[in-house]
Each structure stands twice: as C-alpha cells, then as structure tokens.
C-alpha atoms as a PDB file:
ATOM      1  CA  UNK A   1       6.813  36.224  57.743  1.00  0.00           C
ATOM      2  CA  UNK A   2       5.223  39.436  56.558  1.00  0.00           C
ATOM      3  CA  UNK A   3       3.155  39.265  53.443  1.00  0.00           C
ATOM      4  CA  UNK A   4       4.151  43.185  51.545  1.00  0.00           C
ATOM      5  CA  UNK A   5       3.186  44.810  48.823  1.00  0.00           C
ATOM      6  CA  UNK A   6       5.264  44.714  45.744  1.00  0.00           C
ATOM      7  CA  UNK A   7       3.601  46.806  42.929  1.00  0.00           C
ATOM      8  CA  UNK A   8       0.888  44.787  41.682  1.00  0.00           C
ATOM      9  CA  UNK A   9       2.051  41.482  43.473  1.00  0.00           C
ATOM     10  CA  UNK A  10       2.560  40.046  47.149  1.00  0.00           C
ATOM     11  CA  UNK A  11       5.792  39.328  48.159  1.00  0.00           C
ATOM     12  CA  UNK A  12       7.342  37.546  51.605  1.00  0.00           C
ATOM     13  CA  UNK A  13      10.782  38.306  52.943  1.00  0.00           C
ATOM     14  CA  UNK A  14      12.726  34.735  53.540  1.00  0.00           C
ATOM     15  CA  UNK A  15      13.900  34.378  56.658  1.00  0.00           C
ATOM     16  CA  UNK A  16      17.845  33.986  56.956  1.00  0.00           C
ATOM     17  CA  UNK A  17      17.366  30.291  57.982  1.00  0.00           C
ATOM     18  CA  UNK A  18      15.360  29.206  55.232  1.00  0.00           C
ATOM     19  CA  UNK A  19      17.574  30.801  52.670  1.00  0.00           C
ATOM     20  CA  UNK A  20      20.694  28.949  53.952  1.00  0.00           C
ATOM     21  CA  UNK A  21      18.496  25.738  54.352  1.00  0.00           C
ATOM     22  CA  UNK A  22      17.336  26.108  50.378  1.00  0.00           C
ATOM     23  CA  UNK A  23      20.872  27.554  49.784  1.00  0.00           C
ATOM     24  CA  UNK A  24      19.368  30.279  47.789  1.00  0.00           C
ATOM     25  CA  UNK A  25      21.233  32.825  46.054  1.00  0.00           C
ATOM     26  CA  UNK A  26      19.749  36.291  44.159  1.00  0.00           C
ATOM     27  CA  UNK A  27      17.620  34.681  41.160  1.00  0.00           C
ATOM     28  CA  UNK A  28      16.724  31.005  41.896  1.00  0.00           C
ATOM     29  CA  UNK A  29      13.449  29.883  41.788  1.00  0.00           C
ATOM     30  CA  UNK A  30      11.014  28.566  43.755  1.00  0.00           C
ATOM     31  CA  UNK A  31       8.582  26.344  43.355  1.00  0.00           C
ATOM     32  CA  UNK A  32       5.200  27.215  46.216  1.00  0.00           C
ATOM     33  CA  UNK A  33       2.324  25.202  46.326  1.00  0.00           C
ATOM     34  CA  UNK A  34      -0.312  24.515  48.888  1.00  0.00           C
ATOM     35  CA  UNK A  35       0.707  21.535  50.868  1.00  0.00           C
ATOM     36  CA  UNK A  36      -3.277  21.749  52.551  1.00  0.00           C
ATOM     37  CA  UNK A  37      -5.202  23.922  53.573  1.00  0.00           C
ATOM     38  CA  UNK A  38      -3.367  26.884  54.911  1.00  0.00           C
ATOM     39  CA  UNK A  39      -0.128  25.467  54.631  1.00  0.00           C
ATOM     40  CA  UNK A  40       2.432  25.919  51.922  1.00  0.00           C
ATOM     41  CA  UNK A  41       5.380  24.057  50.739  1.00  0.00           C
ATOM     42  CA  UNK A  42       8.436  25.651  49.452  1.00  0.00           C
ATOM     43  CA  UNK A  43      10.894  24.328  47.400  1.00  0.00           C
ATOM     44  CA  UNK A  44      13.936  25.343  45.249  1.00  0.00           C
ATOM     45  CA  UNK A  45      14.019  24.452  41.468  1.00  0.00           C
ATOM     46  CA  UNK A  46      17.025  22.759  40.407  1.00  0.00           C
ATOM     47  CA  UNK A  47      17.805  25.006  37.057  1.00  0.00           C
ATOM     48  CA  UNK A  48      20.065  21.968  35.988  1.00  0.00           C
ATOM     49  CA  UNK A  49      17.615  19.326  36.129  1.00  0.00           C
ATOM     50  CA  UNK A  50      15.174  21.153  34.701  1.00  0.00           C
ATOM     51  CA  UNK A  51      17.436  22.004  31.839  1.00  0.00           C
ATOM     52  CA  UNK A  52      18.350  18.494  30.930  1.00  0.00           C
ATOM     53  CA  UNK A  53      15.214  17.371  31.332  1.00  0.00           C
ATOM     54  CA  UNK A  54      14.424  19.976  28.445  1.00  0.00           C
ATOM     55  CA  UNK A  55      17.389  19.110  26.730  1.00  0.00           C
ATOM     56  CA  UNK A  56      16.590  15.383  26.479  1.00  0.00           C
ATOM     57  CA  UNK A  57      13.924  15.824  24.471  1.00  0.00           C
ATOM     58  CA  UNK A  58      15.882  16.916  21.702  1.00  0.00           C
ATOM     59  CA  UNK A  59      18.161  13.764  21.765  1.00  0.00           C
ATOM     60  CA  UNK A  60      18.678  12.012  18.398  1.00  0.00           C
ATOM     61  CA  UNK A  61      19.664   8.701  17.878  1.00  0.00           C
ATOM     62  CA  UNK A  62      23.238   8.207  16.265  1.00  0.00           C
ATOM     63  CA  UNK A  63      23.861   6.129  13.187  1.00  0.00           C
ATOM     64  CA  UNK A  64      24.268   2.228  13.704  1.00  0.00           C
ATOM     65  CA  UNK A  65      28.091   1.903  13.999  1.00  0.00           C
ATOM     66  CA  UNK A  66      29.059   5.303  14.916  1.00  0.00           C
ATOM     67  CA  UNK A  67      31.969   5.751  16.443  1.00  0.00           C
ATOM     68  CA  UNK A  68      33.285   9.723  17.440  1.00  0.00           C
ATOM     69  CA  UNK A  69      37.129  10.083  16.592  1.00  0.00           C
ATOM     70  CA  UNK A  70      38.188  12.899  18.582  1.00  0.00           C
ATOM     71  CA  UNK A  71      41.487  13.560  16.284  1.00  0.00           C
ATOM     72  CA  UNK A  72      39.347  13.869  13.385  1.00  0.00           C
ATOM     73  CA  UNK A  73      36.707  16.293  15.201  1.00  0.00           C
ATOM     74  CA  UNK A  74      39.860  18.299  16.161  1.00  0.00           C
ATOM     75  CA  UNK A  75      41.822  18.724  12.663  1.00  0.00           C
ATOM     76  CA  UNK A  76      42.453  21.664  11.094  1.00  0.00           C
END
C-alpha cells in the first residue's frame, strides 16, 4: 500500500481484499495499532458493540416487583 497525502494527514488506500475481508463499507471505523515493531494490526470497530457497551452504563435497576403490562403501555 501507498502511504498519500491527505491535507494535513496520511492516508492508505485499502486494498480490495482487505475491504471485503473487514466487510467495510463508506464510514466504518477502524481501529490501527502497532502489533510490533513495524507491523500494524487492523481491525474494524463494531459500532453496535460499542454502542451497547455505552448504553449499559446508563442501565437502572427496576422497582422490586415490577412487572411491564404491554396493554397498559399501549392505551390511549
């Protein structure tokens, strides 16, 4: 791969076989990090995963006894 110029960044173009490997699409991320020296690893960041594990920190407990009665969540 060819390291370019990208305004005020580097950027690499992903080879075709790596892109269907991560099955990346326009706007995931990647994580890159030095596997040793002179060697990087590449890998994709599950936006989901990430997301709950976000999301799970905002978890509150429910009252002892609660019970969720759908037909009363749904009246009008």
């Amino acid at each position: 791969m060819l390291v370019s110029k990208w305004g005020n960044s580097l950027a690499v173009r992903l080879p075709k076989a790596l892109v269907e490997a991560l099955n990346l699409s326009p706007g995931d991320e990647l994580n890159v990090v030095e596997a040793s020296k002179g060697r990087l690893a590449v890998e994709k960041i599950d936006k989901r995963a990430e997301f709950l594990r976000q999301v799970e920190q905002f978890q509150f407990p429910l009252p002892e006894g609660y019970k969720f009665d759908r037909d009363e969540a749904n009246e009008r």
